[in-house]
PDB file of N, CA and C in Angstrom:
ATOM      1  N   UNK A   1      67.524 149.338  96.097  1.00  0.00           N
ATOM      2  CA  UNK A   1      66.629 148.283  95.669  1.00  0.00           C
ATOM      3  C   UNK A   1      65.381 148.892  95.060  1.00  0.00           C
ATOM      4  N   UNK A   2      65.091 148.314  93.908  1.00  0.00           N
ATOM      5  CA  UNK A   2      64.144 149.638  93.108  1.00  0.00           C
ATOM      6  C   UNK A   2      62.326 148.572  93.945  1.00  0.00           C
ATOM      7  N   UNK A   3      62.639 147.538  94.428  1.00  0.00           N
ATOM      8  CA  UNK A   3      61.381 146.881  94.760  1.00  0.00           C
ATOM      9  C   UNK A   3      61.222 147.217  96.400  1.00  0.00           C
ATOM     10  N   UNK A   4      62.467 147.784  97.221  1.00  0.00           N
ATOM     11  CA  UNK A   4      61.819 148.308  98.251  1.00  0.00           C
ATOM     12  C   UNK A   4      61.528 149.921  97.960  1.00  0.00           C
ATOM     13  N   UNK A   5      61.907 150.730  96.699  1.00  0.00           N
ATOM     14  CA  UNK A   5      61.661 151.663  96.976  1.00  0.00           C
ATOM     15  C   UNK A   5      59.703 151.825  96.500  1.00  0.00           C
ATOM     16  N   UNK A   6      59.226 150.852  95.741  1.00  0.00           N
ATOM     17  CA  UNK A   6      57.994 150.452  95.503  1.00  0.00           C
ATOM     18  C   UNK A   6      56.954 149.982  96.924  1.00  0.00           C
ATOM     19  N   UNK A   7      57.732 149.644  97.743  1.00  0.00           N
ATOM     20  CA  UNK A   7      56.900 148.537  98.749  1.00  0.00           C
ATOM     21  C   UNK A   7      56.943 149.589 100.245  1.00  0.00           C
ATOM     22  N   UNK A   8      58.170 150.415 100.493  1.00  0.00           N
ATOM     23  CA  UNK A   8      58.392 151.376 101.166  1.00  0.00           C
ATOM     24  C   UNK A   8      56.681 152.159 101.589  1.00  0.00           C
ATOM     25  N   UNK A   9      56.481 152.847 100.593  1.00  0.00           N
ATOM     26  CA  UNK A   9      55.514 153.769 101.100  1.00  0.00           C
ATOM     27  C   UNK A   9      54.085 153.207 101.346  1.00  0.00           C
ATOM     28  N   UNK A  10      53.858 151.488 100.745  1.00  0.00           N
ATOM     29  CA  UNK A  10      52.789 150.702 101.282  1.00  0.00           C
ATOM     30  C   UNK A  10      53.233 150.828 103.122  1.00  0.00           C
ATOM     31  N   UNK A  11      54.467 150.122 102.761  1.00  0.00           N
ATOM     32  CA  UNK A  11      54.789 150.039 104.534  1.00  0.00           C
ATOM     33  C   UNK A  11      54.416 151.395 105.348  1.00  0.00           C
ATOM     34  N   UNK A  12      54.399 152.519 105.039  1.00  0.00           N
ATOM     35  CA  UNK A  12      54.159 152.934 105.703  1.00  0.00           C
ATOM     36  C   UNK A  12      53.203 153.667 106.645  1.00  0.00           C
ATOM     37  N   UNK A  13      51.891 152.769 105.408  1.00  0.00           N
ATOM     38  CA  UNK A  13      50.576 153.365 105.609  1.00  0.00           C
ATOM     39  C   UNK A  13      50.106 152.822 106.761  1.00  0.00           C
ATOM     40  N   UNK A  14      50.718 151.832 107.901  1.00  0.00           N
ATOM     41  CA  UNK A  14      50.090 151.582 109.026  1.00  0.00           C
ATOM     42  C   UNK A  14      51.210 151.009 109.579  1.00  0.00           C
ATOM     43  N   UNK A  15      51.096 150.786 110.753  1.00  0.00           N
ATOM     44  CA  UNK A  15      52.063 149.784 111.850  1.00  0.00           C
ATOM     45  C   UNK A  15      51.979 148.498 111.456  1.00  0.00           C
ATOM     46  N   UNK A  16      51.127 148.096 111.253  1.00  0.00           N
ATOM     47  CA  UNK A  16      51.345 146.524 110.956  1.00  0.00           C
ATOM     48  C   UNK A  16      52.141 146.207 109.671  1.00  0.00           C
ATOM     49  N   UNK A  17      51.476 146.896 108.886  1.00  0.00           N
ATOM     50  CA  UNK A  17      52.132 146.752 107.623  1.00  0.00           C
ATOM     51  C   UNK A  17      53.646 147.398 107.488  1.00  0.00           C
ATOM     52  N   UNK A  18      53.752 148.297 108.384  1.00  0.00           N
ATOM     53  CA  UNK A  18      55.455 148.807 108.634  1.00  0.00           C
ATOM     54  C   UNK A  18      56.282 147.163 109.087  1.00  0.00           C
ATOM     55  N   UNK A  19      55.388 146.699 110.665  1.00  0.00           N
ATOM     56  CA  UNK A  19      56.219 145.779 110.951  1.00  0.00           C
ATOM     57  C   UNK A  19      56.395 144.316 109.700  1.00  0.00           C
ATOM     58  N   UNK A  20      55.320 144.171 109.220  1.00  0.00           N
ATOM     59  CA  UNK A  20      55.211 143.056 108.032  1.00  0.00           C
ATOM     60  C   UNK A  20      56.528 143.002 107.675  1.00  0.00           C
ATOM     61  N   UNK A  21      56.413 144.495 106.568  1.00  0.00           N
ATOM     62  CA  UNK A  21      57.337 144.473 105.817  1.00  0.00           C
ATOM     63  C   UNK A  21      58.846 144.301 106.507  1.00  0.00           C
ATOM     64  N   UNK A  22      59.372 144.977 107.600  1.00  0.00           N
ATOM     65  CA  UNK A  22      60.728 144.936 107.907  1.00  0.00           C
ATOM     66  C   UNK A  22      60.725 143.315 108.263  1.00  0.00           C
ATOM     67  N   UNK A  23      59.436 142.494 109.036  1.00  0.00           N
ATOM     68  CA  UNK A  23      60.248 141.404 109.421  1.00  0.00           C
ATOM     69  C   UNK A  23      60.589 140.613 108.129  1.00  0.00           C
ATOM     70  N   UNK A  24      59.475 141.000 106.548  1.00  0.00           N
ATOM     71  CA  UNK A  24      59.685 139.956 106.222  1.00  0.00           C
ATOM     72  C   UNK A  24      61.175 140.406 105.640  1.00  0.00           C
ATOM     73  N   UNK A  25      61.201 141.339 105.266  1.00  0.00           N
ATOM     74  CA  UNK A  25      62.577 142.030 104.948  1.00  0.00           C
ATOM     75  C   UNK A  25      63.778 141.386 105.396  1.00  0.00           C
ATOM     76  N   UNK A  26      63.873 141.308 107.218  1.00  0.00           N
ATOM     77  CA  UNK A  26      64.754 140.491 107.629  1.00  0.00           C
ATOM     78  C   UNK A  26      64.985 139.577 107.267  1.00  0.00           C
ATOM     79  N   UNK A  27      63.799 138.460 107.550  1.00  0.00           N
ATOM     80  CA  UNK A  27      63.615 137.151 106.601  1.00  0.00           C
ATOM     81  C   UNK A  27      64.638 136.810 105.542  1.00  0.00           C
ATOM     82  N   UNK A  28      64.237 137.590 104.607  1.00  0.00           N
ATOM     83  CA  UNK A  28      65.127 137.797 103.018  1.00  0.00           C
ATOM     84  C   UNK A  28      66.331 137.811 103.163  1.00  0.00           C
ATOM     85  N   UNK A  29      66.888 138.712 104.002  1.00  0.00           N
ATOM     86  CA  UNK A  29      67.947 139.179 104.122  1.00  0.00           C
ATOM     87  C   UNK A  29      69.032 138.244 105.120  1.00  0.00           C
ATOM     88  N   UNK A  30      67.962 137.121 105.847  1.00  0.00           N
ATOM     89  CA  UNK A  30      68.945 136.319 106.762  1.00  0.00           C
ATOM     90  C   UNK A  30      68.809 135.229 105.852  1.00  0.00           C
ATOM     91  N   UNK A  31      67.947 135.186 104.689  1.00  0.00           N
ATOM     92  CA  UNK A  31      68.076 133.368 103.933  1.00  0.00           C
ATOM     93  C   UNK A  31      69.016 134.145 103.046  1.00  0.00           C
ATOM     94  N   UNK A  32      69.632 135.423 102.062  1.00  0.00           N
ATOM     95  CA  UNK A  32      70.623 135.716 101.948  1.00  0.00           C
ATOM     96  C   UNK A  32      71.833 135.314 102.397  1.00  0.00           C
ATOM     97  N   UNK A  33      71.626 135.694 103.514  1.00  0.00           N
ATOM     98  CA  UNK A  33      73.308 135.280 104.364  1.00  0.00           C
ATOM     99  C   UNK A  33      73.455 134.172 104.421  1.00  0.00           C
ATOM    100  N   UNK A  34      72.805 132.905 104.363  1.00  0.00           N
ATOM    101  CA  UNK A  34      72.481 131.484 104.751  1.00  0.00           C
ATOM    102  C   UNK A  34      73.031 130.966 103.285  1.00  0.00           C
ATOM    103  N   UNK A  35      73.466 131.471 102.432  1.00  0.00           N
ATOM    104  CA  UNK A  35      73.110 130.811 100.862  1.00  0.00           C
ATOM    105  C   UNK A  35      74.277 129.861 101.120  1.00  0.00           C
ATOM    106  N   UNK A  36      75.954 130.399 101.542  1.00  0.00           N
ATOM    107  CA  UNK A  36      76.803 129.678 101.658  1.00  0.00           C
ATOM    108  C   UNK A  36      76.933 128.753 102.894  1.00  0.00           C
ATOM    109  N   UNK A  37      76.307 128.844 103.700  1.00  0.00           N
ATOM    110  CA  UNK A  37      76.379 127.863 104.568  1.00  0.00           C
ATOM    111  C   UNK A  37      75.661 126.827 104.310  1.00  0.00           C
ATOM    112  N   UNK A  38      74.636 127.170 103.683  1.00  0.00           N
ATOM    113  CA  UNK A  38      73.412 126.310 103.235  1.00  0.00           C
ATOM    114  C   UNK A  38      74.443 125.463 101.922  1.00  0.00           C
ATOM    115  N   UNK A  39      74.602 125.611 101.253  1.00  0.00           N
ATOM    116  CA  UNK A  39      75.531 125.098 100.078  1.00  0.00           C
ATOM    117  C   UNK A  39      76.495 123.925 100.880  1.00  0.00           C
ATOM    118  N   UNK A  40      77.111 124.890 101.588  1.00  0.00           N
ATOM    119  CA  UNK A  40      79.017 123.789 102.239  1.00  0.00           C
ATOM    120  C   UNK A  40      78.271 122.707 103.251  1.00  0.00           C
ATOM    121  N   UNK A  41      76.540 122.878 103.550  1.00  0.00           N
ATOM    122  CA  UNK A  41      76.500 121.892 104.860  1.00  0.00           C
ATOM    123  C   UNK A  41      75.717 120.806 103.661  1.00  0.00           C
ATOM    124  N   UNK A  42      75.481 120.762 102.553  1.00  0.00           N
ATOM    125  CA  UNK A  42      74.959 120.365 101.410  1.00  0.00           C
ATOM    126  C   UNK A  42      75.730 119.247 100.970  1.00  0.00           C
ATOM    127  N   UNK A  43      77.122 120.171 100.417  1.00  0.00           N
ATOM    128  CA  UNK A  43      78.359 119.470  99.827  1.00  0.00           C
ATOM    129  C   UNK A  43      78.696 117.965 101.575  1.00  0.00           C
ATOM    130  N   UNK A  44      78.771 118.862 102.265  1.00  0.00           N
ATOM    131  CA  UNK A  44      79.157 118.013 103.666  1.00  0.00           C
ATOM    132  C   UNK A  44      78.632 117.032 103.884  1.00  0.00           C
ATOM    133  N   UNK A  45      77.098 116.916 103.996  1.00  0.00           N
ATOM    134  CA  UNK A  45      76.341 115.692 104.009  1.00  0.00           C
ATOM    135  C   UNK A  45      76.666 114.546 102.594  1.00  0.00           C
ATOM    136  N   UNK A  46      76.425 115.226 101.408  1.00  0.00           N
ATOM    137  CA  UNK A  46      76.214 114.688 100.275  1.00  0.00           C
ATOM    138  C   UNK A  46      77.801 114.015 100.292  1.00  0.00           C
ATOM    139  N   UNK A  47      78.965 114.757 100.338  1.00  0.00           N
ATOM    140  CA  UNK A  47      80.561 114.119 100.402  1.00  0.00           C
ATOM    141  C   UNK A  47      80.158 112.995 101.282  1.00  0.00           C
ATOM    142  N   UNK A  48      80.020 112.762 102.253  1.00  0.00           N
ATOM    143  CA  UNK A  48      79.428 111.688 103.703  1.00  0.00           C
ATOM    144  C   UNK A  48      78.823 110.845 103.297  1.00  0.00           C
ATOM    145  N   UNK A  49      78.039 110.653 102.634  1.00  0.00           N
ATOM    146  CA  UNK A  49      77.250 109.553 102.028  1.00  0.00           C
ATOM    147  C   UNK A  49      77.608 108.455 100.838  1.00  0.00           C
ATOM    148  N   UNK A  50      78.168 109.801 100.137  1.00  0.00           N
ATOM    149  CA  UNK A  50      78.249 109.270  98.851  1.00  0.00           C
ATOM    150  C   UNK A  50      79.777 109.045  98.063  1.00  0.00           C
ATOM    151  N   UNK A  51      81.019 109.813  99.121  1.00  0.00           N
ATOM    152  CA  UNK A  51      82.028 109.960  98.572  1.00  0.00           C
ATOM    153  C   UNK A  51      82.853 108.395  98.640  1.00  0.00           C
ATOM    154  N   UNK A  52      83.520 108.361  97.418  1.00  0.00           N
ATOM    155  CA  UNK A  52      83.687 107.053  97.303  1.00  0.00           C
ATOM    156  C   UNK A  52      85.275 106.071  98.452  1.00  0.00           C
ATOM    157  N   UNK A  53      85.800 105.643  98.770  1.00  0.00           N
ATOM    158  CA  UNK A  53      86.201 105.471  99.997  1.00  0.00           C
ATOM    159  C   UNK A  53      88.247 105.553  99.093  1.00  0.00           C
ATOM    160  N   UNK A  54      88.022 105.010  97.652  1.00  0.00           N
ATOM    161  CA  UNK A  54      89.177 104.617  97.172  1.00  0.00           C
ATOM    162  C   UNK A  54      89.461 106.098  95.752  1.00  0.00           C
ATOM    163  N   UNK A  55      89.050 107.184  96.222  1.00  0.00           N
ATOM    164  CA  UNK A  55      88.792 108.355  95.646  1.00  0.00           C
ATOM    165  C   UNK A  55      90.458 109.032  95.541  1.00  0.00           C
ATOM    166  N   UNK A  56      90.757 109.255  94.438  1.00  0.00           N
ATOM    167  CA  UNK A  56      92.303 109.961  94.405  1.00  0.00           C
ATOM    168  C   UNK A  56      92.332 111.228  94.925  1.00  0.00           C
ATOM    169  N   UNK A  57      90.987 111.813  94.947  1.00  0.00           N
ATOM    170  CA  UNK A  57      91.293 113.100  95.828  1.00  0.00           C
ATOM    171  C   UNK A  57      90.497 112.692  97.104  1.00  0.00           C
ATOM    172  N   UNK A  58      91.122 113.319  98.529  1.00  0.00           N
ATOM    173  CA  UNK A  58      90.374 113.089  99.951  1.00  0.00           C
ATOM    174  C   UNK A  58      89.159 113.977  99.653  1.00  0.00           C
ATOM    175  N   UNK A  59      88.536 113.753 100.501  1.00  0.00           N
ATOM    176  CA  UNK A  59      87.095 114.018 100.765  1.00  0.00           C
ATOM    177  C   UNK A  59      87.389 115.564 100.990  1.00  0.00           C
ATOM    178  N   UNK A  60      88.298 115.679 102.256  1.00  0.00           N
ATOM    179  CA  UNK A  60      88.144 117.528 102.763  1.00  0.00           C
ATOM    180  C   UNK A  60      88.767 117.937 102.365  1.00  0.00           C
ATOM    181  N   UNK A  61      89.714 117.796 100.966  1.00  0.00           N
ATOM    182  CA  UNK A  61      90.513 118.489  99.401  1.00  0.00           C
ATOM    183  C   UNK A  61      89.784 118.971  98.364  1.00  0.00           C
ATOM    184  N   UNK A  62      88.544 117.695  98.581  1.00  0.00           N
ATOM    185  CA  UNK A  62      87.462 118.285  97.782  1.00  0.00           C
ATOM    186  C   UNK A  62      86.488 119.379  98.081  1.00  0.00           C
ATOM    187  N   UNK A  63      86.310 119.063  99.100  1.00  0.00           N
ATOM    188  CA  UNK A  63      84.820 120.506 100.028  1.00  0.00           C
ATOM    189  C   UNK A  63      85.900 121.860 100.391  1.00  0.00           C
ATOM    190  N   UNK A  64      87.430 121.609 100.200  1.00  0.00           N
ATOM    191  CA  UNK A  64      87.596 123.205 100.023  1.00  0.00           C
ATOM    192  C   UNK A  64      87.656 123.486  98.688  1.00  0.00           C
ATOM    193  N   UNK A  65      87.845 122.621  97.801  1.00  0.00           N
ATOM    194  CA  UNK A  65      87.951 122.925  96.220  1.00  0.00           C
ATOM    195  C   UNK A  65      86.426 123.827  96.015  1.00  0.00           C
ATOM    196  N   UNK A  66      85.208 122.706  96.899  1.00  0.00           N
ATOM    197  CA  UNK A  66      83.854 123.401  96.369  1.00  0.00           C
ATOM    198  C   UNK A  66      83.635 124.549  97.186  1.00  0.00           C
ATOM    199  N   UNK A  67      83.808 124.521  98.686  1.00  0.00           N
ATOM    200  CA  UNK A  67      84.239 126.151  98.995  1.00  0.00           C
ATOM    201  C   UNK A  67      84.921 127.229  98.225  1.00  0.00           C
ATOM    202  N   UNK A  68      85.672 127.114  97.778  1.00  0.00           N
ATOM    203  CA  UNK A  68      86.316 127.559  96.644  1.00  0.00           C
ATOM    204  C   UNK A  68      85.309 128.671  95.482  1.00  0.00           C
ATOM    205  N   UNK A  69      84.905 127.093  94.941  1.00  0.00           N
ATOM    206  CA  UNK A  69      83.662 127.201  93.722  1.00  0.00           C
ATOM    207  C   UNK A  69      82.838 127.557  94.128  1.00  0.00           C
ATOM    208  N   UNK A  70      82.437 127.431  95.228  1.00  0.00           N
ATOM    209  CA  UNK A  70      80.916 128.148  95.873  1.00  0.00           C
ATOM    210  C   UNK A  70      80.925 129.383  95.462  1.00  0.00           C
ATOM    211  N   UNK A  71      82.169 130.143  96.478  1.00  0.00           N
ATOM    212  CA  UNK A  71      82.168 131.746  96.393  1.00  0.00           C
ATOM    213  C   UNK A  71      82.744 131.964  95.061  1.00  0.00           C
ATOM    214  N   UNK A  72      83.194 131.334  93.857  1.00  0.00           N
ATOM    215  CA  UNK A  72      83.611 131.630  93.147  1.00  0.00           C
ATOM    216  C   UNK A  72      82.230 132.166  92.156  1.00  0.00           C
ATOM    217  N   UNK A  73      81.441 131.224  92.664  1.00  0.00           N
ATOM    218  CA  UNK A  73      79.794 131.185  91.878  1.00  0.00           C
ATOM    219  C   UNK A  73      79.345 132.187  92.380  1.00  0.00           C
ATOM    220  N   UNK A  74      79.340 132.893  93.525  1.00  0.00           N
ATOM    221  CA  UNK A  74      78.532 133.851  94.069  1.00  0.00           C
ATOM    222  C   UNK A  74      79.038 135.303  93.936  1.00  0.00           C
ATOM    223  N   UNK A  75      80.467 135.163  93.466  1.00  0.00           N
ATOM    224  CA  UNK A  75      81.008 136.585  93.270  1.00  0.00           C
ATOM    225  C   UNK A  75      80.782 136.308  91.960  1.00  0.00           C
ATOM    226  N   UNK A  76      80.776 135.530  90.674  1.00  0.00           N
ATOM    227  CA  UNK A  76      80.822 135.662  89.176  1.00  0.00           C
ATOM    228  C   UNK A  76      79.216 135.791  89.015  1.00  0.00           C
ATOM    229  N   UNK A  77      77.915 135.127  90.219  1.00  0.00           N
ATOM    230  CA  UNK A  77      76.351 135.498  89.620  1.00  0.00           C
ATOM    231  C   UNK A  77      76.310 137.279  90.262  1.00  0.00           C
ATOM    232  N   UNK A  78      76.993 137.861  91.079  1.00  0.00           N
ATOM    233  CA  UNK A  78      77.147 139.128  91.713  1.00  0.00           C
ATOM    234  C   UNK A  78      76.148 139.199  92.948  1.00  0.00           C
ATOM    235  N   UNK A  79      76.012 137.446  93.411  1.00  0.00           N
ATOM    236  CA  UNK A  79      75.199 137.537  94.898  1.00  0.00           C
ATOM    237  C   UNK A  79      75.721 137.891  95.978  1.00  0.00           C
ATOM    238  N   UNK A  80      77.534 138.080  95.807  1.00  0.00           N
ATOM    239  CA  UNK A  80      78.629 138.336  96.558  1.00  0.00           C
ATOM    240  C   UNK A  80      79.377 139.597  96.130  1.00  0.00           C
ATOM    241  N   UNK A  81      79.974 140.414  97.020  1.00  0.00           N
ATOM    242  CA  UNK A  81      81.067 141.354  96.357  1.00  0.00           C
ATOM    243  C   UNK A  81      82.242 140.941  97.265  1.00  0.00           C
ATOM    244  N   UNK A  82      83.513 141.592  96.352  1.00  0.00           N
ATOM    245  CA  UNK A  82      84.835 141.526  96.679  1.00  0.00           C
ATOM    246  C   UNK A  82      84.549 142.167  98.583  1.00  0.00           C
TER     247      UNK A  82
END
């Protein structure tokens, strides 16, 4: 990461600023992991509300289609690898 190798040696000019940086680091790195869950609990609510009752495709045919498309989106923007 060319922006922690920039932010690295701030961090290390004190303890606080060491801990700053790793928690916010974590931070980043756990709303990362969250992107697809955050998405499918999205599709989940929004299908629930709004999906229409006389729909030719079922509701949970569709949310794996967009599971599907989700990761299909996240490995083709390269927020995902194989």
């Amino acid at each position: 990461m060319a922006l922690d190798a920039r932010v690295r040696p701030w961090a290390r000019r004190s303890r606080l600023r060491a801990f700053a940086y790793e928690f916010l680091l974590f931070g980043l790195k756990q709303a990362w992991a969250c992107l697809f869950g955050a998405a499918m609990l999205a599709m989940i609510v929004a299908t629930h509300f709004w999906w229409p009752a006389q729909a030719p495709l079922a509701r949970y045919d569709a949310l794996v289609l967009g599971a599907v498309a989700i990761q299909a989106l996240l490995l083709a923007t390269k927020l995902e690898r194989w």
